[in-house]
N, C-alpha and C. Protein backbone atom coordinates (compact mmCIF):
# COMPACT_ATOMS: atom_id res chain seq x y z
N UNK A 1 158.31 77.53 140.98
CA UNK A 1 156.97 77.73 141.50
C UNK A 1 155.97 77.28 140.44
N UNK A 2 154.91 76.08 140.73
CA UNK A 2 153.80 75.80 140.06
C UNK A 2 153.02 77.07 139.63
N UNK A 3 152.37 77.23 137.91
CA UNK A 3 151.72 78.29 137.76
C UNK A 3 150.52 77.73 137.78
N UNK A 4 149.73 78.94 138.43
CA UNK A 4 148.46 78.88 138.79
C UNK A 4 146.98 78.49 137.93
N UNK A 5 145.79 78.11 138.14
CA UNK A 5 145.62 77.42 137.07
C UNK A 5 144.31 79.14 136.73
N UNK A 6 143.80 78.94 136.03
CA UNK A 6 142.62 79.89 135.55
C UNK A 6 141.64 79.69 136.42
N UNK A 7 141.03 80.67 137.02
CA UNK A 7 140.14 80.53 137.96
C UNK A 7 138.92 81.42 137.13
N UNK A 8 137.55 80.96 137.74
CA UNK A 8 136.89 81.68 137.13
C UNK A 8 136.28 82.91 137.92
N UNK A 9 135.30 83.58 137.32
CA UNK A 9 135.07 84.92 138.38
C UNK A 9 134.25 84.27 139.67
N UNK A 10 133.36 83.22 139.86
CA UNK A 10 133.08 83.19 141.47
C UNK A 10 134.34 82.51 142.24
N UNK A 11 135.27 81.43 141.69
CA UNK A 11 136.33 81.36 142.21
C UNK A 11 137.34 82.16 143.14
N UNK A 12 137.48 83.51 142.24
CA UNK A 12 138.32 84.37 142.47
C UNK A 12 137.89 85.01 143.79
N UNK A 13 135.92 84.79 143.41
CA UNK A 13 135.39 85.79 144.75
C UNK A 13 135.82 84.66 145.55
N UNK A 14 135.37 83.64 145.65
CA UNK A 14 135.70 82.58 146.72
C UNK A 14 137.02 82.70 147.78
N UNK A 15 138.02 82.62 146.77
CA UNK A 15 139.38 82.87 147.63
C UNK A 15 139.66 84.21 148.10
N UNK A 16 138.94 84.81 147.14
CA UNK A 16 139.31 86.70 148.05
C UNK A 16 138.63 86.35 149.31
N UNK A 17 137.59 85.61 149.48
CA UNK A 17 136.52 86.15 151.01
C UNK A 17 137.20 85.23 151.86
N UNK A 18 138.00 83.74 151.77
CA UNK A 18 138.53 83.03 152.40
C UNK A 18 139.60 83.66 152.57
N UNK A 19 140.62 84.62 152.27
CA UNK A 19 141.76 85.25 152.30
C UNK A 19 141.16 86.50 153.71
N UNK A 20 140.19 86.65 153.09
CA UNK A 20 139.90 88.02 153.94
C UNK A 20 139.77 87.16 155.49
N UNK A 21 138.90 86.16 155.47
CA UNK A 21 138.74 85.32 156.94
C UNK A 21 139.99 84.97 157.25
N UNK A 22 140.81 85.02 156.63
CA UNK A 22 142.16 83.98 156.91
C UNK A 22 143.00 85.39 157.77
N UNK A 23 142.89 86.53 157.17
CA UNK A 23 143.29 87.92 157.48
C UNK A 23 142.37 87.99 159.12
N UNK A 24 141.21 87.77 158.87
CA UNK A 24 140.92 88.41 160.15
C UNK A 24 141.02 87.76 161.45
N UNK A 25 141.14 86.12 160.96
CA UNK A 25 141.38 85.29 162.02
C UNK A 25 142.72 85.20 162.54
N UNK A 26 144.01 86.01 161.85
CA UNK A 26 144.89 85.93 162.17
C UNK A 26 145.19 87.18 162.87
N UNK A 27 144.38 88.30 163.32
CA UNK A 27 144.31 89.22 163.66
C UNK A 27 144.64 88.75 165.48
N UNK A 28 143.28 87.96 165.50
CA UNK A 28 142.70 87.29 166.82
C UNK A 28 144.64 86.89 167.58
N UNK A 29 145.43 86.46 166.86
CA UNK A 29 146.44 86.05 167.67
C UNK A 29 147.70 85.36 166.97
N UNK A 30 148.66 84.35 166.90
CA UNK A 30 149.41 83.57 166.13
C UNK A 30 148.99 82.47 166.27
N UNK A 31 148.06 82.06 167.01
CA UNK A 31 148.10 80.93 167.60
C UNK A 31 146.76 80.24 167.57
N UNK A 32 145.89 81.19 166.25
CA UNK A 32 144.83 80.72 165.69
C UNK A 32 145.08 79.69 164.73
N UNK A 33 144.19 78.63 164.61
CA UNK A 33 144.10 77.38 163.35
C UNK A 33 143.80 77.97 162.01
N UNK A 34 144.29 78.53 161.16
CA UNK A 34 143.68 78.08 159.70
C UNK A 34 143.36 77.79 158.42
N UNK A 35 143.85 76.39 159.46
CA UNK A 35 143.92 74.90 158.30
C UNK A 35 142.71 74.61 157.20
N UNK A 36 141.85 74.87 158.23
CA UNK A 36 140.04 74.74 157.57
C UNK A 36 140.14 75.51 156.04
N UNK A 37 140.22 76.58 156.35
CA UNK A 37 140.13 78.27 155.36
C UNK A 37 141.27 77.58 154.46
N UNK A 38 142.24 77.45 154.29
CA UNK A 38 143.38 76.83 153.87
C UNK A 38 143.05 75.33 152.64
N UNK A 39 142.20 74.55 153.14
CA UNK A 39 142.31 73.58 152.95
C UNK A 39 141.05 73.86 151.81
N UNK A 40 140.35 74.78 152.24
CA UNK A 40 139.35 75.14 150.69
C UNK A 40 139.67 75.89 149.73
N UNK A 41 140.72 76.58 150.16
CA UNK A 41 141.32 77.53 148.97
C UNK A 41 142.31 76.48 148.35
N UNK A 42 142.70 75.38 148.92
CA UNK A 42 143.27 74.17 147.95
C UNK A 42 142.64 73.18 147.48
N UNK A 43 141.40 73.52 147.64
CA UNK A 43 140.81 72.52 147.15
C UNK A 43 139.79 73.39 145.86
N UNK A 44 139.59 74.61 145.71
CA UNK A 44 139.13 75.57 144.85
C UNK A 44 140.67 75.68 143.85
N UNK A 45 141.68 75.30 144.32
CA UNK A 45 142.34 75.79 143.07
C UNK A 45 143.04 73.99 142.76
N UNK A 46 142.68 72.75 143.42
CA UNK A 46 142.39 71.45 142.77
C UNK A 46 141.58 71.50 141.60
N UNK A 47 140.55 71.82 142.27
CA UNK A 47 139.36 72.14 141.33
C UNK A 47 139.62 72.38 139.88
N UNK A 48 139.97 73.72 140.03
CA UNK A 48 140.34 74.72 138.96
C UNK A 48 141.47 74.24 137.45
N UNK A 49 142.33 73.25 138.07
CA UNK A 49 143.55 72.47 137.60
C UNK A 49 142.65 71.26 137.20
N UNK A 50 142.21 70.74 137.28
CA UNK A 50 141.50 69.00 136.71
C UNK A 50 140.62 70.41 135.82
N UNK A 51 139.71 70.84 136.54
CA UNK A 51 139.07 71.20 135.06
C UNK A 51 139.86 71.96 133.49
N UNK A 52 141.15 72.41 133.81
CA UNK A 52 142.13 73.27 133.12
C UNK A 52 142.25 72.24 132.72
N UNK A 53 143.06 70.65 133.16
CA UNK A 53 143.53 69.83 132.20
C UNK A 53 142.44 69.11 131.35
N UNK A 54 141.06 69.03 131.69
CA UNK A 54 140.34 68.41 130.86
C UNK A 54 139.69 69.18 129.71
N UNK A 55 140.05 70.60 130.23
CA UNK A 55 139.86 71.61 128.69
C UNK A 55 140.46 71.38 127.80
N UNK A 56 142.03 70.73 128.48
CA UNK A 56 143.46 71.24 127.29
C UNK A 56 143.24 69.83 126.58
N UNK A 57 142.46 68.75 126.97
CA UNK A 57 142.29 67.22 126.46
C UNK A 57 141.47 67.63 124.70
């Protein structure tokens, strides 16, 4: 398993509140989409990794 990169504190809020939508939209049924919610919490922890490697430069 890839380790995770350092996130900073609005990050962290970021993915907690997209986790929480991801929680409640999955409430609604199985057969809800979300790819959207998904696709920003990978792109917040892209993020997070390019800036980690250009620290370690």
């Amino acid at each position: 398993m890839a380790q995770e990169p350092p996130l900073t504190a609005a990050e962290k809020a970021k993915v907690a509140l997209l986790t929480a939508r991801m929680c409640k939209r999955s409430l609604a049924g199985e057969h809800v989409d979300l790819g959207d919610l998904q696709r920003k919490v990978d792109r917040i922890l892209d993020d997070a990794t390019k800036r980690a490697e250009n620290n370690a430069r």
